[in-house]
N, C-alpha and C. Protein backbone atom coordinates (compact mmCIF):
# COMPACT_ATOMS: atom_id res chain seq x y z
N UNK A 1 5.87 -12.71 -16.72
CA UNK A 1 4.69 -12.04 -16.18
C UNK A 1 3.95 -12.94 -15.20
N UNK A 2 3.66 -14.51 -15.50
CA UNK A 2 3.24 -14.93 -14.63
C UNK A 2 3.85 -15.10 -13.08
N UNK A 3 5.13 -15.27 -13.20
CA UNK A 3 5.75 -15.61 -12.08
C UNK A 3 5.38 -13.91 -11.07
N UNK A 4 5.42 -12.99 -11.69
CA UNK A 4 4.55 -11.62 -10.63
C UNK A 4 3.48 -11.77 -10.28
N UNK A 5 2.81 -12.35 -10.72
CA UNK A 5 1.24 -13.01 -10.14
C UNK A 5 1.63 -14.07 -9.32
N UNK A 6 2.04 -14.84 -9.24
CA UNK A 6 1.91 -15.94 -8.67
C UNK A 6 3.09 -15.45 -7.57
N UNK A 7 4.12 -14.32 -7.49
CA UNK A 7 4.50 -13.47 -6.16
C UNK A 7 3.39 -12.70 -5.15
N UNK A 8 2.53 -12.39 -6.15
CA UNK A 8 1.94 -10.98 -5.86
C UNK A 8 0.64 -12.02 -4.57
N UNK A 9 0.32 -13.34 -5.34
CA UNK A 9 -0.52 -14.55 -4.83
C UNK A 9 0.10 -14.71 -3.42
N UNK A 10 1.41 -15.32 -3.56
CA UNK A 10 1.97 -15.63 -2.43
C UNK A 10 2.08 -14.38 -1.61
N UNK A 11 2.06 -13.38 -2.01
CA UNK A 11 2.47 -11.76 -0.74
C UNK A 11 1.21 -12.28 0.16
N UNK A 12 0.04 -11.58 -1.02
CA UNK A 12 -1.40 -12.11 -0.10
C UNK A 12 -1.80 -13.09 0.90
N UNK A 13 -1.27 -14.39 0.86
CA UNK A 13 -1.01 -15.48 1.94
C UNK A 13 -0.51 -15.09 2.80
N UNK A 14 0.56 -14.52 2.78
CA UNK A 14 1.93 -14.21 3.77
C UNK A 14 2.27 -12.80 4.04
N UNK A 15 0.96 -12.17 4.54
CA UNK A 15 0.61 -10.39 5.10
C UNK A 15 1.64 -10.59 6.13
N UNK A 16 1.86 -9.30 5.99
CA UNK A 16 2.56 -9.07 7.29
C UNK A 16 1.61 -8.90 8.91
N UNK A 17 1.55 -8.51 9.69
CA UNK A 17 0.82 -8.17 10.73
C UNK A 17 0.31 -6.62 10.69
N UNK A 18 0.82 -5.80 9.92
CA UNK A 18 0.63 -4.46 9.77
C UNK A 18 -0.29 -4.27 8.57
N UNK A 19 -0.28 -5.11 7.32
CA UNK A 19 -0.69 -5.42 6.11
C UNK A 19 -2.12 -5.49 6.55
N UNK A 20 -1.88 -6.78 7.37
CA UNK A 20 -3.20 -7.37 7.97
C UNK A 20 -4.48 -6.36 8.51
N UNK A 21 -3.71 -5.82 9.46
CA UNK A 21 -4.58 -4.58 10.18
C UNK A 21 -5.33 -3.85 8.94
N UNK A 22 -4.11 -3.21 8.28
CA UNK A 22 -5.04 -2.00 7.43
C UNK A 22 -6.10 -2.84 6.44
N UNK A 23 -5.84 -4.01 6.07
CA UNK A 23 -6.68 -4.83 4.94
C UNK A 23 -8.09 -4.76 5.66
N UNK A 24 -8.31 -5.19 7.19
CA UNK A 24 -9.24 -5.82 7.84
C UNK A 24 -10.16 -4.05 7.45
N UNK A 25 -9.35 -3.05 7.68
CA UNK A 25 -10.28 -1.91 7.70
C UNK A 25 -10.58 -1.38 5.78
N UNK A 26 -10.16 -1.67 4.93
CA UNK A 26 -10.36 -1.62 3.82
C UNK A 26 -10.97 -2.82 2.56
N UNK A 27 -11.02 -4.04 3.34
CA UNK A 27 -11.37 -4.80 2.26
C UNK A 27 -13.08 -4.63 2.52
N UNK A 28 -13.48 -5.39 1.42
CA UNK A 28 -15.04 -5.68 1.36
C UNK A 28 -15.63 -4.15 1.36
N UNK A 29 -14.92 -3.20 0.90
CA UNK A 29 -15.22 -1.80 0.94
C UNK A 29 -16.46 -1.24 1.99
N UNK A 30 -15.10 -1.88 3.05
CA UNK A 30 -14.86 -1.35 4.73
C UNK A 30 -15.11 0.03 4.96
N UNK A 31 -14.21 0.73 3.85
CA UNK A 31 -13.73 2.11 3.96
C UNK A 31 -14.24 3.25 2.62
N UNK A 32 -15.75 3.72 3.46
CA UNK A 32 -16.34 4.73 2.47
C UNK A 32 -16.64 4.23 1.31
N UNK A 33 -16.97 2.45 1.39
CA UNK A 33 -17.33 2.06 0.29
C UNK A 33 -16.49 1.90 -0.80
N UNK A 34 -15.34 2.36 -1.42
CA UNK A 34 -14.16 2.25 -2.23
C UNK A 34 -13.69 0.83 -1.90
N UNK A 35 -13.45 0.38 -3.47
CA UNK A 35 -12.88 -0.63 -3.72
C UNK A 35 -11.61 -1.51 -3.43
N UNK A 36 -11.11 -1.55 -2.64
CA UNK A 36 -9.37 -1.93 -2.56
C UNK A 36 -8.78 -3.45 -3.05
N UNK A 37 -7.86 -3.52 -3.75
CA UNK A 37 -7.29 -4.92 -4.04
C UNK A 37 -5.83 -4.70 -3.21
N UNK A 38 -5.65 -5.67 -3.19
CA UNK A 38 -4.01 -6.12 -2.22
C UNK A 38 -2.94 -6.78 -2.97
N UNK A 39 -2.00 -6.11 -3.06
CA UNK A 39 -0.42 -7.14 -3.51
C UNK A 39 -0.79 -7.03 -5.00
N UNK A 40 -1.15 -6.15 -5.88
CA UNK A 40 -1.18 -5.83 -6.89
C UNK A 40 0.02 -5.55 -7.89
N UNK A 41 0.25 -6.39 -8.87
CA UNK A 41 1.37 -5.84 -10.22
C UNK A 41 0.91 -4.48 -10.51
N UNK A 42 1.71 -3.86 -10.69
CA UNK A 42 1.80 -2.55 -11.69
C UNK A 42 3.16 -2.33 -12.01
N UNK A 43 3.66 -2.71 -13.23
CA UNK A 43 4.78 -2.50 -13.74
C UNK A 43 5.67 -3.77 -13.43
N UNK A 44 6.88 -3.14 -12.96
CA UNK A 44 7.28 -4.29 -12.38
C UNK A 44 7.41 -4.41 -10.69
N UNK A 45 6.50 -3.60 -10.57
CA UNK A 45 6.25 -3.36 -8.99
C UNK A 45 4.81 -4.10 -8.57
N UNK A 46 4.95 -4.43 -7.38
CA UNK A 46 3.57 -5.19 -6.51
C UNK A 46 3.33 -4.02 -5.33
N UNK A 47 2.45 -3.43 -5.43
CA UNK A 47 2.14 -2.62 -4.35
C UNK A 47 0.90 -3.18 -3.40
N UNK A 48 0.95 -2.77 -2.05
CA UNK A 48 0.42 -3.36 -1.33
C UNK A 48 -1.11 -3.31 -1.35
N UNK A 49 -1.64 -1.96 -1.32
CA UNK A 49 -2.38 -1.76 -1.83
C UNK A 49 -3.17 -1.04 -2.53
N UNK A 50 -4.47 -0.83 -3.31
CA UNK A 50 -4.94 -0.26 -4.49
C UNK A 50 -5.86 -0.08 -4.86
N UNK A 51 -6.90 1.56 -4.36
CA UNK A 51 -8.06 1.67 -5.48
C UNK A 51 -8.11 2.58 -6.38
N UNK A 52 -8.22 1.68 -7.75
CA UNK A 52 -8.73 1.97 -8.68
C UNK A 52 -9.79 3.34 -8.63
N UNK A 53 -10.17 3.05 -7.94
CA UNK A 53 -11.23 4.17 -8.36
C UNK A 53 -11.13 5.75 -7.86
N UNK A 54 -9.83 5.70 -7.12
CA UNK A 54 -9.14 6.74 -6.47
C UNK A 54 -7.85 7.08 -6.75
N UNK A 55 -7.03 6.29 -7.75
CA UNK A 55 -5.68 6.22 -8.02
C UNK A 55 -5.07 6.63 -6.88
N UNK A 56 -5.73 5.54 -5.98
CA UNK A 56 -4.31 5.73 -4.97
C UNK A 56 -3.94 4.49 -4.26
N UNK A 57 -2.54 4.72 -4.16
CA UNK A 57 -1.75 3.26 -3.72
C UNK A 57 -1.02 3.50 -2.35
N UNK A 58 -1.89 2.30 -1.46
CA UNK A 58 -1.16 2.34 0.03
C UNK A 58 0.06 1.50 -0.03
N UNK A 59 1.22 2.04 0.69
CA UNK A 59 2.09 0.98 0.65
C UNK A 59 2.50 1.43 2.47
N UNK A 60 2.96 0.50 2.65
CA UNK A 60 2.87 0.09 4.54
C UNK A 60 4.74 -0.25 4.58
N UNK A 61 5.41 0.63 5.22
CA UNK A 61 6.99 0.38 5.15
C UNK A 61 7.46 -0.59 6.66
N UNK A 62 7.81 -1.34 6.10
CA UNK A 62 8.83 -1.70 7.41
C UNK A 62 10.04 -1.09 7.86
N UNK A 63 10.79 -2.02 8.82
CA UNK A 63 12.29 -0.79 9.40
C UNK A 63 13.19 -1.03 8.13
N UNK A 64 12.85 -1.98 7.40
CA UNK A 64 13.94 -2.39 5.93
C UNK A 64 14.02 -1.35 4.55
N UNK A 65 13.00 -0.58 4.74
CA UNK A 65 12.56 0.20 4.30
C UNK A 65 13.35 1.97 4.66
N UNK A 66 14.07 2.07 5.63
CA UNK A 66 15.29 3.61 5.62
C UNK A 66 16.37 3.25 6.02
N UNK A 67 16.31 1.74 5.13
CA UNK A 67 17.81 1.97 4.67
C UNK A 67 18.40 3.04 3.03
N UNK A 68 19.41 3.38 3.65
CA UNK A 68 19.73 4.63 2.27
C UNK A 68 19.04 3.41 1.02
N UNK A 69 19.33 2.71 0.98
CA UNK A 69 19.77 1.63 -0.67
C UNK A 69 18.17 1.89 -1.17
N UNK A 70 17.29 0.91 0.04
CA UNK A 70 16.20 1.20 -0.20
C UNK A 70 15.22 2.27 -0.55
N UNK A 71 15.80 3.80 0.59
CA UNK A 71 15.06 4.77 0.42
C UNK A 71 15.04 4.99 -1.21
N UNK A 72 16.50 5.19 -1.66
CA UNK A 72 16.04 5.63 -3.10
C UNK A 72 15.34 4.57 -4.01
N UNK A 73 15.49 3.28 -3.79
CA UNK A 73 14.64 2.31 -4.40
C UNK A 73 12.80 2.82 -4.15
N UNK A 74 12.39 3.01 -2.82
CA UNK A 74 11.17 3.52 -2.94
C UNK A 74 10.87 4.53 -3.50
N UNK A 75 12.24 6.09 -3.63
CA UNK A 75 11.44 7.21 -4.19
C UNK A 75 11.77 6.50 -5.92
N UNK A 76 12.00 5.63 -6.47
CA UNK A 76 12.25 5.59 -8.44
C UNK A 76 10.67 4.55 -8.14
N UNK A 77 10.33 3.94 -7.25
CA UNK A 77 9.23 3.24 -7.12
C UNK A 77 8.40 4.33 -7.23
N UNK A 78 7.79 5.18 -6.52
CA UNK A 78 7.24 6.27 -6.42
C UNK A 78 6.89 7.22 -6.96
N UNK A 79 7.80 8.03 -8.20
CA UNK A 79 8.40 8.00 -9.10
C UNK A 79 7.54 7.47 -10.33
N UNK A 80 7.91 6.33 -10.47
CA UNK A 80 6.95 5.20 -11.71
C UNK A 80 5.47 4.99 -11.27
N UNK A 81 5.33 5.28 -9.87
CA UNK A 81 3.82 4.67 -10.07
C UNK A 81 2.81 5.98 -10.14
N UNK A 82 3.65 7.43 -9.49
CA UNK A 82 2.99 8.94 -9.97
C UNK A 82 2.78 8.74 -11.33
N UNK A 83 4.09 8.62 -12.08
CA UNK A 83 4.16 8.71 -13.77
C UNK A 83 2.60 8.53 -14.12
N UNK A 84 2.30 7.18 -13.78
CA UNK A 84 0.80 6.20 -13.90
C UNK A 84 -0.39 6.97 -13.46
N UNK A 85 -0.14 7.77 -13.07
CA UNK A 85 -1.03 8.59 -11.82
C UNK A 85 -1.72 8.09 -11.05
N UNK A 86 -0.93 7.16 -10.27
CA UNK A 86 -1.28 7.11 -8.96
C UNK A 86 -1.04 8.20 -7.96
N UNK A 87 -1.36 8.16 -7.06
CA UNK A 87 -0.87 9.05 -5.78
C UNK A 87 -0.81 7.88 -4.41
N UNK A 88 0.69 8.07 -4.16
CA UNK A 88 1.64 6.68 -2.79
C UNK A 88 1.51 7.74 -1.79
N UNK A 89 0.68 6.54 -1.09
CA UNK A 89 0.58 6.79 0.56
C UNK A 89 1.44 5.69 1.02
N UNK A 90 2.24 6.26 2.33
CA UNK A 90 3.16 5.45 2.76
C UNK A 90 3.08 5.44 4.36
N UNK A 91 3.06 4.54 4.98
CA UNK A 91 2.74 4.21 6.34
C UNK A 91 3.87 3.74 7.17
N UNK A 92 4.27 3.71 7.96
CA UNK A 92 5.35 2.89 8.75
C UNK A 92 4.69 2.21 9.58
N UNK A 93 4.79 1.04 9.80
CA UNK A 93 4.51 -0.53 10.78
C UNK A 93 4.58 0.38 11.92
N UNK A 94 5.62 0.89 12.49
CA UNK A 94 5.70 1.69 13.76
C UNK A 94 3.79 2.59 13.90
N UNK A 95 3.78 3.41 12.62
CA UNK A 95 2.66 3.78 13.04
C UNK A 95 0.96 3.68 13.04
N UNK A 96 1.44 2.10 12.12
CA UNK A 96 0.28 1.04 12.30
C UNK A 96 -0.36 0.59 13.29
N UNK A 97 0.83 0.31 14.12
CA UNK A 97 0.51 -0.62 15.83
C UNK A 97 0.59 0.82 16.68
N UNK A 98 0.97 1.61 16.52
CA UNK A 98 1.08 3.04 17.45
C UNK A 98 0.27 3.69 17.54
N UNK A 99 -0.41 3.88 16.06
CA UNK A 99 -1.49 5.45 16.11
C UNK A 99 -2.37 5.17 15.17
N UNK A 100 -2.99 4.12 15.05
CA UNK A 100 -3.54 3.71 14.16
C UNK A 100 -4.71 4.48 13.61
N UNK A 101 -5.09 5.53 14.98
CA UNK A 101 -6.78 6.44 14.53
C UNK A 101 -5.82 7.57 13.66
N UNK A 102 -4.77 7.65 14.54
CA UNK A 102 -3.81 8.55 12.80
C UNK A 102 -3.92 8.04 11.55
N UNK A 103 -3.07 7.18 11.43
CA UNK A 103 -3.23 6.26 10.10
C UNK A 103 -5.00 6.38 9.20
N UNK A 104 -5.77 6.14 9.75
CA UNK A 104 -7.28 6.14 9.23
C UNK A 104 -7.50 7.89 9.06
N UNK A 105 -7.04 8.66 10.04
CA UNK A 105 -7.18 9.99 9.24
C UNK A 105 -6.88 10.73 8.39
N UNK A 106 -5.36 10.00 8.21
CA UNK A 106 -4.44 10.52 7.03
C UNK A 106 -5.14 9.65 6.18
N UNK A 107 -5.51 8.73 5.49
CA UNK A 107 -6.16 8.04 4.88
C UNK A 107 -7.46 8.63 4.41
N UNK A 108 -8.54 9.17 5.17
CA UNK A 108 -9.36 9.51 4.75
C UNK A 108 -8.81 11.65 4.54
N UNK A 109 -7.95 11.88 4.66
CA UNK A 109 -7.62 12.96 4.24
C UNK A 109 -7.15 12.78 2.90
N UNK A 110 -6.29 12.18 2.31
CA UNK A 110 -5.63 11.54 1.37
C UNK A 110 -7.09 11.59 0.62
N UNK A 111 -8.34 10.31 0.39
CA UNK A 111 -9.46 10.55 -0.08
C UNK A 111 -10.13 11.75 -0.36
N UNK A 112 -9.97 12.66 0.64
CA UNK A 112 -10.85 13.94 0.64
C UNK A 112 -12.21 13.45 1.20
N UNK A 113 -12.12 12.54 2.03
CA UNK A 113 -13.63 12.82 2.63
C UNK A 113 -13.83 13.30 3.90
């Protein structure tokens, strides 16, 4: 168990550039005031990110991410973290740096505000 913390530690150091972006608009409850944590355990999964107070979990895909192997690795990910009742929002890097006032609308649609 510790060694997932001390992954989940190191993710947080080592954001990606896409990670980065959406954090800058959600941390310090940036966004409608809601809480967000980053690189979070749940299960045996680390999701990127997470509020609690919305059960909902952003996760941000890279191009490594549609490969077949992976795709079904994300939907049994997906899968386990509904079970939990969360609800996975999923982003592509492409449309991080592309459309980003998209990204923030689907986001606050996702919320319902």
């Amino acid at each position: 168990m510790e060694y997932k913390y001390k992954l989940a530690r190191n993710l947080r150091k080592n954001s990606t550039k896409e990670e980065y972006i959406i954090w800058q608009i959600l941390r310090n409850r940036n966004f409608f005031n809601l809480k967000f944590k980053r690189q979070v355990p749940i299960g045996k999964y680390i999701v990127d990110f997470l509020c609690e107070e919305k059960n909902i979990i952003i996760e941000i895909d890279g191009g490594q991410h549609n490969s077949d192997v992976n795709i079904i690795k994300d939907e049994e990910r997906t899968k386990f973290l509904e079970s939990k009742g969360y609800k996975v929002i999923r982003f592509w890097n492409n449309d991080i740096n592309n459309n980003l006032d998209g990204v923030y609308q689907q986001l606050m649609d996702y919320i319902n505000l």
